[in-house]
C-alpha atoms as a PDB file:
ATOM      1  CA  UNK A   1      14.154 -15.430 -13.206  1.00  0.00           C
ATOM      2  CA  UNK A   2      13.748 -12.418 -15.525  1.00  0.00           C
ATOM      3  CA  UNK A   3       9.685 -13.075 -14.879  1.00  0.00           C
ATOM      4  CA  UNK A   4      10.221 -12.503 -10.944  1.00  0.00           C
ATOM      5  CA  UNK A   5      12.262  -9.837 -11.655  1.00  0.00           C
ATOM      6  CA  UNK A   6       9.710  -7.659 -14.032  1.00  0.00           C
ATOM      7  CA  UNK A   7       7.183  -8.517 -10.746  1.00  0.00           C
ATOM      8  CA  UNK A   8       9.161  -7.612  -8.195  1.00  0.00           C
ATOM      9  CA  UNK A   9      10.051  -4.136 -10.245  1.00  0.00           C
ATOM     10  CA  UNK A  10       6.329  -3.998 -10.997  1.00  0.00           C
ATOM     11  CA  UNK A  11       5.431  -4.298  -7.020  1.00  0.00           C
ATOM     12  CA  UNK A  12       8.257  -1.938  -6.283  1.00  0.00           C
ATOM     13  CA  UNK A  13       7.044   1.129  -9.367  1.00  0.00           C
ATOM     14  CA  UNK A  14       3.255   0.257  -7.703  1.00  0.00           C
ATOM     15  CA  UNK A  15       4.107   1.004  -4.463  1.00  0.00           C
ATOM     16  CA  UNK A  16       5.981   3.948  -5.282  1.00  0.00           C
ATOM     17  CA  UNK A  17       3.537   5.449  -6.871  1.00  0.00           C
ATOM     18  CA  UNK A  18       0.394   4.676  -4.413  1.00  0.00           C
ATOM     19  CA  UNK A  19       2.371   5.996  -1.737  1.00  0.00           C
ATOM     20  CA  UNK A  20       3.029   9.342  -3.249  1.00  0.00           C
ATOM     21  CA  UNK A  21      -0.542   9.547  -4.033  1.00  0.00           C
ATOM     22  CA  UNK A  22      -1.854   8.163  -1.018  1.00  0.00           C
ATOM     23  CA  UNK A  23       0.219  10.659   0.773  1.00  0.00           C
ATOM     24  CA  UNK A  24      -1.071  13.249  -1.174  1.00  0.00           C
ATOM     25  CA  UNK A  25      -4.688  12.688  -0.851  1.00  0.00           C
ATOM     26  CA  UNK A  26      -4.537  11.698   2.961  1.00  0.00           C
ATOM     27  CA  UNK A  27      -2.080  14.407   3.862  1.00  0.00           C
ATOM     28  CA  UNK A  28      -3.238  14.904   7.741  1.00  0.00           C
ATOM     29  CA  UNK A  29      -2.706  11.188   8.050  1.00  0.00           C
ATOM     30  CA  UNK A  30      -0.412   9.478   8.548  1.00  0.00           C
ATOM     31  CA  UNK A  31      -0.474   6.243   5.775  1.00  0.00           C
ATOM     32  CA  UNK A  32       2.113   4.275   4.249  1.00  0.00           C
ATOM     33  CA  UNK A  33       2.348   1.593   1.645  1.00  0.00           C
ATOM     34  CA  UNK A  34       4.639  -1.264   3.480  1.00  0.00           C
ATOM     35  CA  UNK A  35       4.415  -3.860   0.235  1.00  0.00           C
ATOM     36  CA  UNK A  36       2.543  -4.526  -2.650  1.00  0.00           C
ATOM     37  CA  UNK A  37       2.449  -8.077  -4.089  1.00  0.00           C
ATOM     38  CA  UNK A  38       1.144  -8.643  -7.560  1.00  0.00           C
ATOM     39  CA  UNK A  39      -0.382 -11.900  -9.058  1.00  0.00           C
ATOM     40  CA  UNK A  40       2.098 -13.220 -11.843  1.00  0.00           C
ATOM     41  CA  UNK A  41      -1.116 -12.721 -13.871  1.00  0.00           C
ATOM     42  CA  UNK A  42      -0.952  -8.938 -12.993  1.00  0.00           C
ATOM     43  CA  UNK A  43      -4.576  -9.419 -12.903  1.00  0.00           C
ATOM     44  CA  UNK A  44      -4.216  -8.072  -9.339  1.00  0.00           C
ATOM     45  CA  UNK A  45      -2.017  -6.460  -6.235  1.00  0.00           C
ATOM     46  CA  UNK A  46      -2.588  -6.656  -2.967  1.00  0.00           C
ATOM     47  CA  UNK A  47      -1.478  -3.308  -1.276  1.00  0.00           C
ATOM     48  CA  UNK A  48      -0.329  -3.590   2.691  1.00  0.00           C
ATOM     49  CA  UNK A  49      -0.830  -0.299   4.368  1.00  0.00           C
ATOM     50  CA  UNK A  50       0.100   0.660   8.090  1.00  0.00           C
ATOM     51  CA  UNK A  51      -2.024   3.494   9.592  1.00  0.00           C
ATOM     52  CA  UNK A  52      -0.616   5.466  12.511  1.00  0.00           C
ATOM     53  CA  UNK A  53      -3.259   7.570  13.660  1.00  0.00           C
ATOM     54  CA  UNK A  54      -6.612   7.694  13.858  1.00  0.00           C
ATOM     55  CA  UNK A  55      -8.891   4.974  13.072  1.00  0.00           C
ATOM     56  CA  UNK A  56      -7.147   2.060  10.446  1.00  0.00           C
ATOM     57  CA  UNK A  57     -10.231   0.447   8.999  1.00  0.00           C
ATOM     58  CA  UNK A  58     -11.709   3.955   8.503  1.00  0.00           C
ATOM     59  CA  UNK A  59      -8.660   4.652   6.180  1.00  0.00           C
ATOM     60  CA  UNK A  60      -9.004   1.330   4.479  1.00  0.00           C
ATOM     61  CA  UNK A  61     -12.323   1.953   4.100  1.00  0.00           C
ATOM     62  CA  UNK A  62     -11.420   5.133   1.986  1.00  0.00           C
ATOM     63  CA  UNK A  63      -8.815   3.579  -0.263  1.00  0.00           C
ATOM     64  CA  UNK A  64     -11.081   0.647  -1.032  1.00  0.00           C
ATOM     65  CA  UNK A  65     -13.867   3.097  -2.009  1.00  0.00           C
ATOM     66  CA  UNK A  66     -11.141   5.057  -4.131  1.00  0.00           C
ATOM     67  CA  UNK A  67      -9.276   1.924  -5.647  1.00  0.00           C
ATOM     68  CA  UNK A  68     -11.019   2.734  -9.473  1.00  0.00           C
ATOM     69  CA  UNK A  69      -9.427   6.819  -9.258  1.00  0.00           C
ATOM     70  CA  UNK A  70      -6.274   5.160  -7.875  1.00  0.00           C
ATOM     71  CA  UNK A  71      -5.909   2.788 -10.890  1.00  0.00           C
ATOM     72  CA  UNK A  72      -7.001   5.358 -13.374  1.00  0.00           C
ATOM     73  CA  UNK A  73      -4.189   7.235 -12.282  1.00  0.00           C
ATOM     74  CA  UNK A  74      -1.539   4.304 -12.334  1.00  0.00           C
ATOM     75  CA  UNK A  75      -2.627   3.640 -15.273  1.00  0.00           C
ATOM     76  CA  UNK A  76      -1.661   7.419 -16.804  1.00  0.00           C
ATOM     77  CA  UNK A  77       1.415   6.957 -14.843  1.00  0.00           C
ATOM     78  CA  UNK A  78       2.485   3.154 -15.360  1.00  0.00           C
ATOM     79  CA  UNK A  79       3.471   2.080 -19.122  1.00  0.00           C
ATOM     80  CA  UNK A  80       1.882  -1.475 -19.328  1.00  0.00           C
ATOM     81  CA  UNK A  81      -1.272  -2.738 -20.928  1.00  0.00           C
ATOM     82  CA  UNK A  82      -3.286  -3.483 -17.520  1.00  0.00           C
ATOM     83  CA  UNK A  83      -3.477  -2.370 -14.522  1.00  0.00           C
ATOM     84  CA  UNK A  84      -3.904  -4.797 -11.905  1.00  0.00           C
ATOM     85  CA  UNK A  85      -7.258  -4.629  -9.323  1.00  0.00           C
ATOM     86  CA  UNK A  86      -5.606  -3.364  -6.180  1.00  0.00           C
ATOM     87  CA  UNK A  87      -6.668  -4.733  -3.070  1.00  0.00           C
ATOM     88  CA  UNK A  88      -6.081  -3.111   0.211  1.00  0.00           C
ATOM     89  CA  UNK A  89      -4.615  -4.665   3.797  1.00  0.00           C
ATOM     90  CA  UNK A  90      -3.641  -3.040   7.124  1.00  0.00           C
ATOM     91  CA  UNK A  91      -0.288  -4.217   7.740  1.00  0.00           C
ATOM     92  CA  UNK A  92      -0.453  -4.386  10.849  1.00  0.00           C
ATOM     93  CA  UNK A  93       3.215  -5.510  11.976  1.00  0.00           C
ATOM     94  CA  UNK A  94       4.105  -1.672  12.417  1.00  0.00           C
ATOM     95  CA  UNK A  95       1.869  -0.966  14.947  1.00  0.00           C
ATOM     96  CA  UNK A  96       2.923  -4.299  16.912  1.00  0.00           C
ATOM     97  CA  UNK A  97       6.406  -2.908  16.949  1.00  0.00           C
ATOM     98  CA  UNK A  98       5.171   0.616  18.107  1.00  0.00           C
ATOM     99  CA  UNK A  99       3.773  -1.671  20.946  1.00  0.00           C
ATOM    100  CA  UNK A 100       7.265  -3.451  21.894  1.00  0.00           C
ATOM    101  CA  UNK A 101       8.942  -0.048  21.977  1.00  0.00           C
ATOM    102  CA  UNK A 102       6.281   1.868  23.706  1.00  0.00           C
ATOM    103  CA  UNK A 103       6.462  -1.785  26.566  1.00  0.00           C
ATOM    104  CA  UNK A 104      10.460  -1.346  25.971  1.00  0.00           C
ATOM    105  CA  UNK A 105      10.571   2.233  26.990  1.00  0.00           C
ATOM    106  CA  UNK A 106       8.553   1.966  29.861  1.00  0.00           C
ATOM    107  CA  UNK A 107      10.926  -1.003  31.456  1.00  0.00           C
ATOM    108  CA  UNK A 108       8.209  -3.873  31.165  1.00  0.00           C
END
């Protein structure tokens, strides 16, 4: 129990901190971090984003190419001994509500 619990603190203090940077460096964007699951190895995280304007995969594109500065920088920020390989995903269940309130709104 206390091992899931360390993770799940470890996925919460990750996603925390990606999204303040993320929303930093992508300021005119609009990008957030929806989860972040670690390996119980911590060897690595996978890192669910939702993109709500302009093109996702272009974004994605841009944090995969930046995932070595992002992990330097958890790593100055985060106090354990690795840092896991983060791997990014469009999460896209936000824009599929979007969709059902946009269909909702319009009486469909």
């Amino acid at each position: 129990m206390s091992k899931n619990f360390r993770l799940k603190s470890l996925n919460q203090l990750i996603q925390k901190e990606l999204a303040q940077l993320i929303e930093q460096e992508f300021a005119p964007h609009f990008v957030t971090v929806t989860e972040v699951e670690t390996t119980p190895d911590l060897l690595n995280a996978k890192v669910w984003i939702a993109v709500f304007q302009d093109s996702p995969e272009e974004i994605l594109k841009q944090l995969e190419n930046r995932r070595s500065e992002f992990q330097s920088i958890l790593g100055k920020k985060l106090f354990i001994k690795n840092i896991p390989c983060l791997h990014f995903l469009l999460d896209h269940s936000a824009a599929k509500v979007a969709r059902i309130e946009k269909l909702l709104k319009e009486g469909r």
